[in-house]
C-alpha atoms as a PDB file:
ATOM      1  CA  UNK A   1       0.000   0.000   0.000  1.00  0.00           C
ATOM      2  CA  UNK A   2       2.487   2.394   1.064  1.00  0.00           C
ATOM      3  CA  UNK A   3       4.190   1.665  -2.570  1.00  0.00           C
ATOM      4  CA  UNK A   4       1.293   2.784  -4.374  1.00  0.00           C
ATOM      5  CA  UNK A   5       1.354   5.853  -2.722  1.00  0.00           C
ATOM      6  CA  UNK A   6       4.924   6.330  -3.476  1.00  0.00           C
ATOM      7  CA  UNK A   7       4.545   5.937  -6.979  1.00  0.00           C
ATOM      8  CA  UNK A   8       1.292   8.134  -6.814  1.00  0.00           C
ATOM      9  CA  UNK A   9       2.905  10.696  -5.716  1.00  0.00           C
ATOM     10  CA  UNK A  10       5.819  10.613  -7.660  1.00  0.00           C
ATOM     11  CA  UNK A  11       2.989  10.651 -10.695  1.00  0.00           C
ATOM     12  CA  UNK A  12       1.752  13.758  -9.734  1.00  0.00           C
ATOM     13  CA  UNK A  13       5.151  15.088  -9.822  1.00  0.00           C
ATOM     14  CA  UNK A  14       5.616  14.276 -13.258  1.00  0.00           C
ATOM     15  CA  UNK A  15       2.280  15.595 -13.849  1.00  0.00           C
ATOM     16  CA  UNK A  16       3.371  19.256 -12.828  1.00  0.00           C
ATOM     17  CA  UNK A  17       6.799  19.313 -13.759  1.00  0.00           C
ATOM     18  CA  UNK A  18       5.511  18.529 -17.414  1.00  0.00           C
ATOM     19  CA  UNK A  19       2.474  20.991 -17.259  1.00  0.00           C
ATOM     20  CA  UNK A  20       4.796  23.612 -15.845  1.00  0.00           C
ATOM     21  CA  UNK A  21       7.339  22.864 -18.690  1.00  0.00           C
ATOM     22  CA  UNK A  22       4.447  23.142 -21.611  1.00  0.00           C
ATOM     23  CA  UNK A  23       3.307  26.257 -19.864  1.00  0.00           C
ATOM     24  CA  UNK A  24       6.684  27.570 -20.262  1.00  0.00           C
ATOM     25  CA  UNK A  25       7.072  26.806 -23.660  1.00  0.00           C
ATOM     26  CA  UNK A  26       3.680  28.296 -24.731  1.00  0.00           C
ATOM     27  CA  UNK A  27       4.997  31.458 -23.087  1.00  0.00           C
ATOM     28  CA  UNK A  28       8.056  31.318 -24.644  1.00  0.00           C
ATOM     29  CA  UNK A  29       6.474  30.357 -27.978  1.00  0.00           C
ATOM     30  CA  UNK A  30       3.698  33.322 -27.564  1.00  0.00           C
ATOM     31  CA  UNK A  31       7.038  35.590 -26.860  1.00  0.00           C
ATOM     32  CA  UNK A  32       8.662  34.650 -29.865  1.00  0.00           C
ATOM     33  CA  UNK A  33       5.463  35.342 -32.200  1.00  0.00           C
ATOM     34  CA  UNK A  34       5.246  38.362 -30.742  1.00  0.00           C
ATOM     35  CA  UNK A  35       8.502  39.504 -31.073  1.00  0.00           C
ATOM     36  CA  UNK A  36       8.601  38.509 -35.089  1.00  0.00           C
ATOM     37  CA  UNK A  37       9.130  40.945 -37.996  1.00  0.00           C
ATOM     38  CA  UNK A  38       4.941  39.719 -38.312  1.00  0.00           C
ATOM     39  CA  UNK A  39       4.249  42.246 -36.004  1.00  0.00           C
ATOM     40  CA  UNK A  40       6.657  45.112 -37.079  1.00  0.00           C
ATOM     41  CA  UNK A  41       5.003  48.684 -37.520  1.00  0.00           C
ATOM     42  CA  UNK A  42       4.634  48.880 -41.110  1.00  0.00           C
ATOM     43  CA  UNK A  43       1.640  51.752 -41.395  1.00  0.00           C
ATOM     44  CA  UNK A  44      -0.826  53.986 -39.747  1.00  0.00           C
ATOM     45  CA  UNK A  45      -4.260  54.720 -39.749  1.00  0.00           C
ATOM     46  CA  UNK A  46      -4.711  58.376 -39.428  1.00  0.00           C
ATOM     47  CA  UNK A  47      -7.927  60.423 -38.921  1.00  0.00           C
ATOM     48  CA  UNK A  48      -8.987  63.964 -37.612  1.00  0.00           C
ATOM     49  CA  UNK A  49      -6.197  65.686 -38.562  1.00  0.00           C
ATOM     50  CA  UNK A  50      -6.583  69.253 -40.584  1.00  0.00           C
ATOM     51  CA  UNK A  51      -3.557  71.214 -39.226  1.00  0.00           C
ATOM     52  CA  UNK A  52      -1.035  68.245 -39.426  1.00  0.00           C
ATOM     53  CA  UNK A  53      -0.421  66.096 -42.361  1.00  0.00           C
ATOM     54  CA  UNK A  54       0.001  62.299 -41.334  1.00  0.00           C
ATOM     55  CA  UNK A  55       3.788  62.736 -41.478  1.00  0.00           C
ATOM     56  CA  UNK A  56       3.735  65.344 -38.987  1.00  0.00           C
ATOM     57  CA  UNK A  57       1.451  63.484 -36.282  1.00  0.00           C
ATOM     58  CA  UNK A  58       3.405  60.275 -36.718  1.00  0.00           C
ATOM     59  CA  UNK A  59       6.901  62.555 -36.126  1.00  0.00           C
ATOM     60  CA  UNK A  60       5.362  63.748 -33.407  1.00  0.00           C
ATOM     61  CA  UNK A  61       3.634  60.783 -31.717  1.00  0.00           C
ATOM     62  CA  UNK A  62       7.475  59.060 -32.179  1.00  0.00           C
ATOM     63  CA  UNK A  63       6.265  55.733 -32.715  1.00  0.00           C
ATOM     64  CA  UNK A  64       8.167  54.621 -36.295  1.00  0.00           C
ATOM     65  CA  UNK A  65       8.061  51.683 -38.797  1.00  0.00           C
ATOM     66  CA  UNK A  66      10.007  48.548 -38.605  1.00  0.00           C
ATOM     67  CA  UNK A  67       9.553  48.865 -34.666  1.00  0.00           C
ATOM     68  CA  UNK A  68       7.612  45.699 -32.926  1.00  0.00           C
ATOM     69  CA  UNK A  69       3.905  46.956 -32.417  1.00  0.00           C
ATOM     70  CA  UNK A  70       4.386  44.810 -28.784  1.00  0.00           C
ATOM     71  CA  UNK A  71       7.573  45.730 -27.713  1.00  0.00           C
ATOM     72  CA  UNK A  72       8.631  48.947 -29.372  1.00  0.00           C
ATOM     73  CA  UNK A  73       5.846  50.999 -29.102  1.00  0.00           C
ATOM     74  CA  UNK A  74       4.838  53.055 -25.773  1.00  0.00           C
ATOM     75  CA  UNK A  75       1.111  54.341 -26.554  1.00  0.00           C
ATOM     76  CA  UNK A  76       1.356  56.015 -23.394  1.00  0.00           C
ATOM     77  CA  UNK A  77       3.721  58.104 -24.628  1.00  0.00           C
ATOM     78  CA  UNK A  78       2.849  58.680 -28.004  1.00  0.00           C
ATOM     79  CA  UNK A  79      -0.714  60.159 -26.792  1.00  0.00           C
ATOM     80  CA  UNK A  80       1.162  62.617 -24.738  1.00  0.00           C
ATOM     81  CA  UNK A  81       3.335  63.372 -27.372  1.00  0.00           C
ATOM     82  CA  UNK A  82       0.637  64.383 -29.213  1.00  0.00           C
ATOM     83  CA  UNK A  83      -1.483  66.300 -26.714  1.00  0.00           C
ATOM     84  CA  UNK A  84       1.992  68.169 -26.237  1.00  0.00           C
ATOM     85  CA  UNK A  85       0.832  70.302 -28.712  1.00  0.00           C
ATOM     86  CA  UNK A  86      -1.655  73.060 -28.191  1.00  0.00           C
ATOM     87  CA  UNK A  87      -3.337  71.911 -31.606  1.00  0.00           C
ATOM     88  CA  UNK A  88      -4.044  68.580 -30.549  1.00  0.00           C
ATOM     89  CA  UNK A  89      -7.756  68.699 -28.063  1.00  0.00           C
ATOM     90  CA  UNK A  90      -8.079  64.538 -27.655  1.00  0.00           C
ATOM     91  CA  UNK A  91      -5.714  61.425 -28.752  1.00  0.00           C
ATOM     92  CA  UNK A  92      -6.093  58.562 -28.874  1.00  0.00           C
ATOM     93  CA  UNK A  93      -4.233  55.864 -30.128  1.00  0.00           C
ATOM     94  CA  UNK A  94      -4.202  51.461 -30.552  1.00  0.00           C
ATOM     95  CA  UNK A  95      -2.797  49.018 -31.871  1.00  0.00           C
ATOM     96  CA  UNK A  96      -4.271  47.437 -34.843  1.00  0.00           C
ATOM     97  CA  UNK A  97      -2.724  43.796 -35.563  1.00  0.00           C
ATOM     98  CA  UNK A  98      -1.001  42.730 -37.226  1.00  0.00           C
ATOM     99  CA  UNK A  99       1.067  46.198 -38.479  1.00  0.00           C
ATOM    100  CA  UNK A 100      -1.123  49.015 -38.251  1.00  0.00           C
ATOM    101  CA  UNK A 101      -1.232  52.067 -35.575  1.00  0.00           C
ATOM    102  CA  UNK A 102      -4.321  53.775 -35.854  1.00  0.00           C
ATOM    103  CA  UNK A 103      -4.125  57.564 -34.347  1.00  0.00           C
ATOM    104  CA  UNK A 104      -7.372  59.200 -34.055  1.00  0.00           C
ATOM    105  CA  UNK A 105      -7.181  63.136 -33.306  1.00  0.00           C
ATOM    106  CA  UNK A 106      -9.462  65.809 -32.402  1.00  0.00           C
ATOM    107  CA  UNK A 107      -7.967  69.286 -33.308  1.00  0.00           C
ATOM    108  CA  UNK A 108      -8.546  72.425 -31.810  1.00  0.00           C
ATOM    109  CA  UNK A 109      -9.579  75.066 -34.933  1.00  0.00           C
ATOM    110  CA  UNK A 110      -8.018  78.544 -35.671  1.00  0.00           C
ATOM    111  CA  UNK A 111     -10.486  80.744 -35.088  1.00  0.00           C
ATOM    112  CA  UNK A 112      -9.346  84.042 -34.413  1.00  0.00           C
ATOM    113  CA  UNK A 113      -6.075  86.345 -34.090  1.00  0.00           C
ATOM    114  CA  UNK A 114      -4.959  88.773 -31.073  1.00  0.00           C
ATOM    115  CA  UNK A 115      -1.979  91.587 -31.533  1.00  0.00           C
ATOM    116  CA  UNK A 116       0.280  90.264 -28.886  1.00  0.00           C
ATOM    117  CA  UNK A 117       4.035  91.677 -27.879  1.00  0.00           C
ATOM    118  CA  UNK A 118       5.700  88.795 -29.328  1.00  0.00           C
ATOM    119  CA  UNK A 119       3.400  89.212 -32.118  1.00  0.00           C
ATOM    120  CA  UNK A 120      -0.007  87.925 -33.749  1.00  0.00           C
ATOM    121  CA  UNK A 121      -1.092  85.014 -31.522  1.00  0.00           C
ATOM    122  CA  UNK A 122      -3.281  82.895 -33.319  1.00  0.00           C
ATOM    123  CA  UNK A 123      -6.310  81.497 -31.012  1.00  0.00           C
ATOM    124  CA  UNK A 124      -9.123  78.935 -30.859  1.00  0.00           C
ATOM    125  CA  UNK A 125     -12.781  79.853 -29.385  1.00  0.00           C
ATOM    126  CA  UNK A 126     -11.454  79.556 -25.818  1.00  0.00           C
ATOM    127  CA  UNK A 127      -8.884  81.881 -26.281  1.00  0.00           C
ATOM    128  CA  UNK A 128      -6.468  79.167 -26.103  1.00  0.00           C
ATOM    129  CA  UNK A 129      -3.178  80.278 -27.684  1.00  0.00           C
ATOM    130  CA  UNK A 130      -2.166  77.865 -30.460  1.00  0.00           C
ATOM    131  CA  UNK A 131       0.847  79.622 -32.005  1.00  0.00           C
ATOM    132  CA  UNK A 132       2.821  83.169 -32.452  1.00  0.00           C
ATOM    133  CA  UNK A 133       3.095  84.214 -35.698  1.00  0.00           C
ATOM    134  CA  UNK A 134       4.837  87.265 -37.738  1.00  0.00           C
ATOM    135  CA  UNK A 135       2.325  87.879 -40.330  1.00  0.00           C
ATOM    136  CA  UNK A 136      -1.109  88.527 -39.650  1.00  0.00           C
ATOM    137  CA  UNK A 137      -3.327  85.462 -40.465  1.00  0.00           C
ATOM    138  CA  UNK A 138      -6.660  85.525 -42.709  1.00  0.00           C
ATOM    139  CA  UNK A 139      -8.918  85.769 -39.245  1.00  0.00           C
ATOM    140  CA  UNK A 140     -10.354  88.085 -37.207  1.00  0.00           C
ATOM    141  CA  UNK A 141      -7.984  90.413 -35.395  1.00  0.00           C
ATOM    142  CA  UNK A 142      -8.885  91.841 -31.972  1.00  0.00           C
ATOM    143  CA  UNK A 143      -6.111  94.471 -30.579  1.00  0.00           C
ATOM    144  CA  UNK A 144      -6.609  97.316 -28.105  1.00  0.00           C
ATOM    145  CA  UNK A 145      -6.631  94.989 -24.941  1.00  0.00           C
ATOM    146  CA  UNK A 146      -3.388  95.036 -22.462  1.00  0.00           C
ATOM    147  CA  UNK A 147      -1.893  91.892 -22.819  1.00  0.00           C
ATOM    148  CA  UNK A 148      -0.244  90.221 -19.897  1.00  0.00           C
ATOM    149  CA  UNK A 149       0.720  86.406 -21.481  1.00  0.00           C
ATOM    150  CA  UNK A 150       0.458  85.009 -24.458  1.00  0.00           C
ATOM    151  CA  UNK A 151       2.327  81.522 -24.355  1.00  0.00           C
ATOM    152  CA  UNK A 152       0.991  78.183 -26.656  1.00  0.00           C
ATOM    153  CA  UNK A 153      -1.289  75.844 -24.711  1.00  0.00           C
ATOM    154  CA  UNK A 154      -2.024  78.410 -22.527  1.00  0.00           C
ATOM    155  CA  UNK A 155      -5.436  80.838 -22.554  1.00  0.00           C
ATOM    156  CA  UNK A 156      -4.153  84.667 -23.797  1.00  0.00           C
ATOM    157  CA  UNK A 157      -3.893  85.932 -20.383  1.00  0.00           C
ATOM    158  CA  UNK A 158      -5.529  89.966 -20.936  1.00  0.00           C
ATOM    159  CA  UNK A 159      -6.218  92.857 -18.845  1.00  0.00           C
ATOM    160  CA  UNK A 160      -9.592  93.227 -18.438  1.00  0.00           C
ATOM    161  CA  UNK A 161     -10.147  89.569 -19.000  1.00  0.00           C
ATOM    162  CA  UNK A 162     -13.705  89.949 -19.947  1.00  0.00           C
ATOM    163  CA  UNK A 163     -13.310  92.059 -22.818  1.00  0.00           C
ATOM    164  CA  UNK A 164     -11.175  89.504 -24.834  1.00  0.00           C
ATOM    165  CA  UNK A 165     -13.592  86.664 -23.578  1.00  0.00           C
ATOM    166  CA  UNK A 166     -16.137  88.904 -24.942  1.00  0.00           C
ATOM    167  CA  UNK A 167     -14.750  89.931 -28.283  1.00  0.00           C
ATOM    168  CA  UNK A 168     -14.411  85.936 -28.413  1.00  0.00           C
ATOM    169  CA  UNK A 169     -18.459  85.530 -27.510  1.00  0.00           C
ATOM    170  CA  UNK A 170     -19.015  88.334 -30.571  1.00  0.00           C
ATOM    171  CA  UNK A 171     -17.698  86.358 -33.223  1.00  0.00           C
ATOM    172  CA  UNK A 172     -18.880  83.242 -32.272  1.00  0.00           C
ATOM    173  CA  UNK A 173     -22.294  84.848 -32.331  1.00  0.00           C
ATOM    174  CA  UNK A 174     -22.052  86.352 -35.536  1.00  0.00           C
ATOM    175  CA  UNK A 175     -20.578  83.142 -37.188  1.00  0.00           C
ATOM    176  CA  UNK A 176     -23.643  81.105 -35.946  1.00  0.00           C
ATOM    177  CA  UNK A 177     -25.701  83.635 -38.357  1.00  0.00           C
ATOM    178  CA  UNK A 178     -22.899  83.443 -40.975  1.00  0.00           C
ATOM    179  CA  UNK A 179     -21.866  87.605 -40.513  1.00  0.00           C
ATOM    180  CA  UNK A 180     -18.194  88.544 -39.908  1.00  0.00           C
ATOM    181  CA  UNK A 181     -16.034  91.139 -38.633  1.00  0.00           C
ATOM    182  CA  UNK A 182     -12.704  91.766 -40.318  1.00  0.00           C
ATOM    183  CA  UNK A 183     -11.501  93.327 -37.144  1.00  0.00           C
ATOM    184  CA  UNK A 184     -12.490  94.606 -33.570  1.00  0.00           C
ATOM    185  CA  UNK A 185     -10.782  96.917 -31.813  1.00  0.00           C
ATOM    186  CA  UNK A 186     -11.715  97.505 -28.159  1.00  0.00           C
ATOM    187  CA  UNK A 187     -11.237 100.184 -25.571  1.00  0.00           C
ATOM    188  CA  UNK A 188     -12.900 100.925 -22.259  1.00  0.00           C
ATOM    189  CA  UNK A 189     -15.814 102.828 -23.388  1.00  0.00           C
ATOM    190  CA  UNK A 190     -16.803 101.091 -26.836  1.00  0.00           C
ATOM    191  CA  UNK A 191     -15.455  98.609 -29.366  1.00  0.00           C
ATOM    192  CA  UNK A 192     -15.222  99.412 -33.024  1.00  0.00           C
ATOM    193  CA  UNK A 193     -16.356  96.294 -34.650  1.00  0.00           C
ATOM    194  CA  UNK A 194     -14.870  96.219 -38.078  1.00  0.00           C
ATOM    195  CA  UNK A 195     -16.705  94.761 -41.330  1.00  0.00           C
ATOM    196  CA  UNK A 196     -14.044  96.044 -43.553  1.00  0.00           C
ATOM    197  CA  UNK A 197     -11.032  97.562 -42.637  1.00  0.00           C
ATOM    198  CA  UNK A 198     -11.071 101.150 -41.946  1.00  0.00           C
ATOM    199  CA  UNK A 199     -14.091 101.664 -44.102  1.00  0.00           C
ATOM    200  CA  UNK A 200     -17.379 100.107 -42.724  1.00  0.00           C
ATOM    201  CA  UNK A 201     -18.087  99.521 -38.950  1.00  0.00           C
ATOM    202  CA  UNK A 202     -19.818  99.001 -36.245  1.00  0.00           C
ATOM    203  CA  UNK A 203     -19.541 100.972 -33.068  1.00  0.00           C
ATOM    204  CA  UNK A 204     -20.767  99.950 -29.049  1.00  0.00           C
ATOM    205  CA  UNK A 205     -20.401  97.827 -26.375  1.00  0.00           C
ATOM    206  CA  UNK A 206     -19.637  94.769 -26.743  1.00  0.00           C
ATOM    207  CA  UNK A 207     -23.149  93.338 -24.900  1.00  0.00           C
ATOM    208  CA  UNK A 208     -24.786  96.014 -27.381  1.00  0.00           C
ATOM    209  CA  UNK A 209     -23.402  94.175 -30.132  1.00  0.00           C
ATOM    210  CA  UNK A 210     -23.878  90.955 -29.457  1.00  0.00           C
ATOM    211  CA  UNK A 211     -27.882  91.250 -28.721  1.00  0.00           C
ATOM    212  CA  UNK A 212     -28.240  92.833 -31.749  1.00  0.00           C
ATOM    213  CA  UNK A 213     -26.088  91.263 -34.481  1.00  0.00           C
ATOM    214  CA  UNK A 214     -29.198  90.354 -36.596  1.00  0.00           C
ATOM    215  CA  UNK A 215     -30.739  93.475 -37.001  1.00  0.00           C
ATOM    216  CA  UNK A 216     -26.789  94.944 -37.972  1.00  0.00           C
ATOM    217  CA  UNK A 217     -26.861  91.984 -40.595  1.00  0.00           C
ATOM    218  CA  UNK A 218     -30.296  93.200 -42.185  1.00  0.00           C
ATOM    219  CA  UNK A 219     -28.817  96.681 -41.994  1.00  0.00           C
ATOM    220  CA  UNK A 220     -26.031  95.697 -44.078  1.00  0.00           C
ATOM    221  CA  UNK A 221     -27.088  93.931 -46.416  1.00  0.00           C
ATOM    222  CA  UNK A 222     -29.906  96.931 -47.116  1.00  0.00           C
ATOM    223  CA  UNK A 223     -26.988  99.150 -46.937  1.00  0.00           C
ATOM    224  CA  UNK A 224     -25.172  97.181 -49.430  1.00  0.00           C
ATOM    225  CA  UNK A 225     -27.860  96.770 -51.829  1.00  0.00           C
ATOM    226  CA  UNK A 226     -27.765 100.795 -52.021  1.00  0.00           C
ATOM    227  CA  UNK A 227     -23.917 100.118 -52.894  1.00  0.00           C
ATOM    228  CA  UNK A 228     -23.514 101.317 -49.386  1.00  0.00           C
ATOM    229  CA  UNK A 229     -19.800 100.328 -48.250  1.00  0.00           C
ATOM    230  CA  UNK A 230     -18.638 102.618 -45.659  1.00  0.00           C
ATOM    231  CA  UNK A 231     -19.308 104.547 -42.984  1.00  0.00           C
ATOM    232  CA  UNK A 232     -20.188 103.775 -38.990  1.00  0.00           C
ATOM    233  CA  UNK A 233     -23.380 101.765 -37.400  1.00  0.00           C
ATOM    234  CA  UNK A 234     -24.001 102.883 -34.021  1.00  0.00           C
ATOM    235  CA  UNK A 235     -25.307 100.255 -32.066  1.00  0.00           C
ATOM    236  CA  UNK A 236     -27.150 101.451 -28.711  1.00  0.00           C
ATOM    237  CA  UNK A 237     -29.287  99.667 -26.079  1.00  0.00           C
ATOM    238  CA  UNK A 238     -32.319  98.125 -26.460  1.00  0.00           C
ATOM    239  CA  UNK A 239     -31.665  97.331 -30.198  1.00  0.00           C
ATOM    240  CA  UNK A 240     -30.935 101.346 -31.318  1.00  0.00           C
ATOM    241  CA  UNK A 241     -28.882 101.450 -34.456  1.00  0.00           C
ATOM    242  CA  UNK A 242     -28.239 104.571 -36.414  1.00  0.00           C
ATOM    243  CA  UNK A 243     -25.874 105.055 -39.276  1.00  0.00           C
ATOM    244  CA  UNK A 244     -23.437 108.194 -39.984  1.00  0.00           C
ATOM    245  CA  UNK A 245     -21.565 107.859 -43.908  1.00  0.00           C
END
């Protein structure tokens, strides 16, 4: 009896030394699939990207070809790479076997411009600041506010705050109703909203403005089917508008 045991136990034994070896060698078999040039990086799947071309997101993700899509490629990283720069809103990136990244991006969108020391920073509808520039960009430009910092990937940092926030609000109003301003200037008192530069404008505050954008558009366009081009529109409260040539 006491043999049997023995040679029992010594069975089982043999039983999980050989499981433990097979598991070993599945792992290590699983390892060296994994590691093969079948899963090198040989192309990416790109989408949501209007500022950068594909070349320019994968540069700046890092991740490169011929690298093992296991091994050789930190995702982690990559994303923030790629939220690293103040264009880039959301990342997000996977693995797509057996060679493919796919990198899908959300940009932030130019949307206006602000006279800055440095420059002409170049802003989205937040006021983030997504670049500096030295030539003034086909957008609106706002000027007449004290700046205090303009740095990428931060907000434009302005003194009163509310009045660039505001000048912000305008033209996101008047784009919902498809009108634009060329240029705004703003002071304390008023802000001279412009619908061509240095010839046609319109003149308030900037709450003024904003409550009555539609009833400036319809004044335009009745100006400008009198070939009326020029001049000032006073805006007041309570909807006033009057125009001086």
């Amino acid at each position: 009896m006491a043999e049997t045991k023995t040679r029992k136990k010594k069975r089982r034994k043999k039983n999980y030394l050989l499981r433990i070896i097979l598991f070993l060698a599945f792992v290590a078999g699983v390892y060296f699939l994994m590691s093969s040039s079948l899963f090198y990086v040989e192309s990416f799947e790109i989408t949501g990207n209007d500022h950068f071309t594909d070349s320019m997101a994968t540069d700046i993700c890092g991740i490169k070809t011929g690298k093992n899509i296991f091994f050789e490629t930190d995702l982690k990283t990559a994303r923030y790479n790629l939220l690293s720069s103040p264009y880039v809103r959301v990342a997000k990136i996977k693995r797509k076997l057996p060679k493919t990244i796919v990198i899908e991006i959300e940009e932030r969108e130019e949307f206006a411009a602000a006279k800055v020391p440095q420059g002409i920073a170049i802003v989205d509808k937040d006021g983030l600041v997504l670049r500096i520039s030295d030539a003034e960009p086909y957008l609106p430009l706002i000027s007449g506010m004290q700046v205090i910092s303009a740095e990428p990937g931060k907000p434009l940092e302005t003194e009163p705050s509310y009045l660039f926030s505001k000048s912000l609000d305008l033209l996101e109003e008047a784009s919902v109703i498809d009108f634009y301003f060329e240029r705004i200037d703003i002071s304390m008192s008023s802000v001279k909203a412009y619908i061509y530069y240095d010839q046609y404008l319109c003149e308030g505050t900037l709450d003024n403005l904003i409550a009555s954008l539609s009833s400036i558009k319809v004044m335009v366009a009745s100006q400008y089917s009198q070939d009326i081009s020029h001049g000032t529109i006073y805006v007041g409260s309570n909807g006033y508008l009057s125009y001086a040539p």
